[in-house]
Protein backbone atom coordinates (compact mmCIF):
# COMPACT_ATOMS: atom_id res chain seq x y z
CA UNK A 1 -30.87 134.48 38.62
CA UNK A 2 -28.73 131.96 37.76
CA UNK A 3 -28.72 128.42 38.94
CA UNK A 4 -26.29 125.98 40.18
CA UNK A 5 -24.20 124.13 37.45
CA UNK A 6 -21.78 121.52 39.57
CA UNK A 7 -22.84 118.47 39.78
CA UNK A 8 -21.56 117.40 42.99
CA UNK A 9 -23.39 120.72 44.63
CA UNK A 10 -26.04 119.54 41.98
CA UNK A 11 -26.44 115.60 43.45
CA UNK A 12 -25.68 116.65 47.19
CA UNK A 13 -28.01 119.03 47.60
CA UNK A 14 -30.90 118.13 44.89
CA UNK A 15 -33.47 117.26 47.77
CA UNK A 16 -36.29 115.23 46.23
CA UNK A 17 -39.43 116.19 47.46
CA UNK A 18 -42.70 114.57 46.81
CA UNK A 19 -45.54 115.98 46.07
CA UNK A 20 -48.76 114.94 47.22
CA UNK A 21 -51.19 113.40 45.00
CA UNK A 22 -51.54 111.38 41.95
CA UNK A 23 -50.83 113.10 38.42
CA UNK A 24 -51.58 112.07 34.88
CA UNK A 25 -50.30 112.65 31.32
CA UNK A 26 -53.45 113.72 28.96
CA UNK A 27 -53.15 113.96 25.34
CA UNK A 28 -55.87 116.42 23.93
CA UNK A 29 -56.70 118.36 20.24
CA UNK A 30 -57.48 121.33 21.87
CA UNK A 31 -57.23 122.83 25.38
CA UNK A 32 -60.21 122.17 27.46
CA UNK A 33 -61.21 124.71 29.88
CA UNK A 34 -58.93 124.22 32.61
CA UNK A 35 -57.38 126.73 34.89
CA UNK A 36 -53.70 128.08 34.64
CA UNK A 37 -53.20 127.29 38.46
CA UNK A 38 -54.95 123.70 37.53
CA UNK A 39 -52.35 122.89 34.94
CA UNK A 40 -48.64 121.29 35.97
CA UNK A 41 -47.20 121.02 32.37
CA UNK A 42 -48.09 121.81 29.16
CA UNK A 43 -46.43 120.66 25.89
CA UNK A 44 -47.03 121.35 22.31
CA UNK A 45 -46.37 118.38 19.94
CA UNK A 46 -47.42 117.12 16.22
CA UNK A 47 -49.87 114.73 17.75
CA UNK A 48 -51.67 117.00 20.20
CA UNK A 49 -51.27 118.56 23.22
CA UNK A 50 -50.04 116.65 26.35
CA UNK A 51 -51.36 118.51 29.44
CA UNK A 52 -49.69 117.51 32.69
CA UNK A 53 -52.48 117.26 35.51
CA UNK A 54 -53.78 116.18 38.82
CA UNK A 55 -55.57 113.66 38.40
CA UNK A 56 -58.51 114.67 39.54
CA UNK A 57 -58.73 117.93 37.46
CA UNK A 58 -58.55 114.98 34.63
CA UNK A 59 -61.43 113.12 36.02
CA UNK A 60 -63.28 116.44 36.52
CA UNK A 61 -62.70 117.08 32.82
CA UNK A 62 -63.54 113.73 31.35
CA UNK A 63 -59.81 113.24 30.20
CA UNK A 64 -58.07 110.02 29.21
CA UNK A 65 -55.33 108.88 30.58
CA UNK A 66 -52.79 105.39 31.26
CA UNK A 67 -50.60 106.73 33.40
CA UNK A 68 -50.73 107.60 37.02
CA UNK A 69 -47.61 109.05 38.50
CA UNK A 70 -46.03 110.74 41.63
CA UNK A 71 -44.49 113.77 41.17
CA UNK A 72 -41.03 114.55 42.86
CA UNK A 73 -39.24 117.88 42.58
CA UNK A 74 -35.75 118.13 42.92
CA UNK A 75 -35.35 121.24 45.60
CA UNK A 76 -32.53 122.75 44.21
CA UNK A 77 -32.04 125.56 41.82
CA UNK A 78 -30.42 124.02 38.92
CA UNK A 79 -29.36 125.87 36.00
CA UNK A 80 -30.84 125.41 32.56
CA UNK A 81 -27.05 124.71 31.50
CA UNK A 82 -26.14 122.64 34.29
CA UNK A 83 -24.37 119.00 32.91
CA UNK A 84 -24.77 115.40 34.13
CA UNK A 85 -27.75 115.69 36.91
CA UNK A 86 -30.70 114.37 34.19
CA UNK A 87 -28.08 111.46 33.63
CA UNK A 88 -27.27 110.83 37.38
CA UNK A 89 -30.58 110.49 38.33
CA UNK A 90 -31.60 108.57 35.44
CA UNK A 91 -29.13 105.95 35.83
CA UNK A 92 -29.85 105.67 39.45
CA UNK A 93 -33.58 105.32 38.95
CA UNK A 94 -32.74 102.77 35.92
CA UNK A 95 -30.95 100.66 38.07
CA UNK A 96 -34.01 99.88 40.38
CA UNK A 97 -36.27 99.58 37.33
CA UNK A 98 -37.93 102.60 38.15
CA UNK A 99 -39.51 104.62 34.76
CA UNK A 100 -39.41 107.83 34.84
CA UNK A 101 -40.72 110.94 32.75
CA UNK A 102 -38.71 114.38 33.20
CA UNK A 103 -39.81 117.67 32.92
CA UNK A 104 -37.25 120.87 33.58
CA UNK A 105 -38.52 124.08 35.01
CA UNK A 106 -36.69 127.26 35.36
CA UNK A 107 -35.64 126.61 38.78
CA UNK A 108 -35.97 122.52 39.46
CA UNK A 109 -36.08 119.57 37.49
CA UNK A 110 -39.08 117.85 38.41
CA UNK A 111 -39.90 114.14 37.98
CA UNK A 112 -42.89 111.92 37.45
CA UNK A 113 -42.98 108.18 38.08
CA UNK A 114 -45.60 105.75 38.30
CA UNK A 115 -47.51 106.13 41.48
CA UNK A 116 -46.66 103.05 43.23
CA UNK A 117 -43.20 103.24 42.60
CA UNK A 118 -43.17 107.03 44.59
CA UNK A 119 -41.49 105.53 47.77
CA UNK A 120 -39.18 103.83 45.98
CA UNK A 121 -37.73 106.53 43.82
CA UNK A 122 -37.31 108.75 46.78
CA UNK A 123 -34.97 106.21 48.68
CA UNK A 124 -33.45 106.25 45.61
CA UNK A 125 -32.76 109.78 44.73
CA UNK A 126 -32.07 110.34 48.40
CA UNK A 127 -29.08 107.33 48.45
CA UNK A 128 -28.13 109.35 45.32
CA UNK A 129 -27.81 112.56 47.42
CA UNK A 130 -26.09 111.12 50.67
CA UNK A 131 -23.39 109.32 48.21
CA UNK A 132 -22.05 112.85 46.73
């Protein structure tokens, strides 16, 4: 099923939605016993693994972590190949001094900012959607 690729269809109909809760980036050696269903993200890297997760599976777990975020999803089926959207968004968020980490699923980009910044970003990415 493939997903949209214009970027005007791409900004105008993106949709932010947050998600409720507070999430957290862990870095680990080796997976702890957490659930499939627990997990948000996974990632492999040199250093470790970073395990994207609510925060209080974290807390559960004993995991460290500096980072609380909010996690917004982008409604829209975007394609893997899809051009421009990461850059839109990240230019718009720049501009308000918003940081960001994004992470692209098969159907939506989804994004993670610090937690008190979550209202911020979605007025944001929303202005974003009603300019296009």
């Amino acid at each position: 099923m493939a997903g949209e690729t214009d970027i005007n269809a791409l900004l105008k109909n993106m949709t932010p939605r947050l998600n409720v809760g507070e999430y957290v980036f862990c870095l680990v050696d080796k997976i702890p016993a957490v659930n499939l269903p627990d997990m948000i993200g996974f990632f492999r890297e040199e250093e470790g693994y970073t395990l994207i997760l609510n925060k209080e599976t974290a807390d559960r777990l004993d995991l460290n972590y500096s980072y609380i975020a909010a996690w917004i999803t982008l409604t829209i089926h975007s394609s893997l190949e899809a051009v421009g959207l990461t850059a839109a968004f990240s230019t718009a968020l720049a501009k308000h001094l918003i940081s960001y980490n994004v992470v692209a699923g098969f159907y939506h980009d989804h994004i993670f900012v610090a937690f008190h910044d979550a209202q911020k970003a979605m007025d944001v990415l929303c202005e974003l959607a009603t300019k296009n």
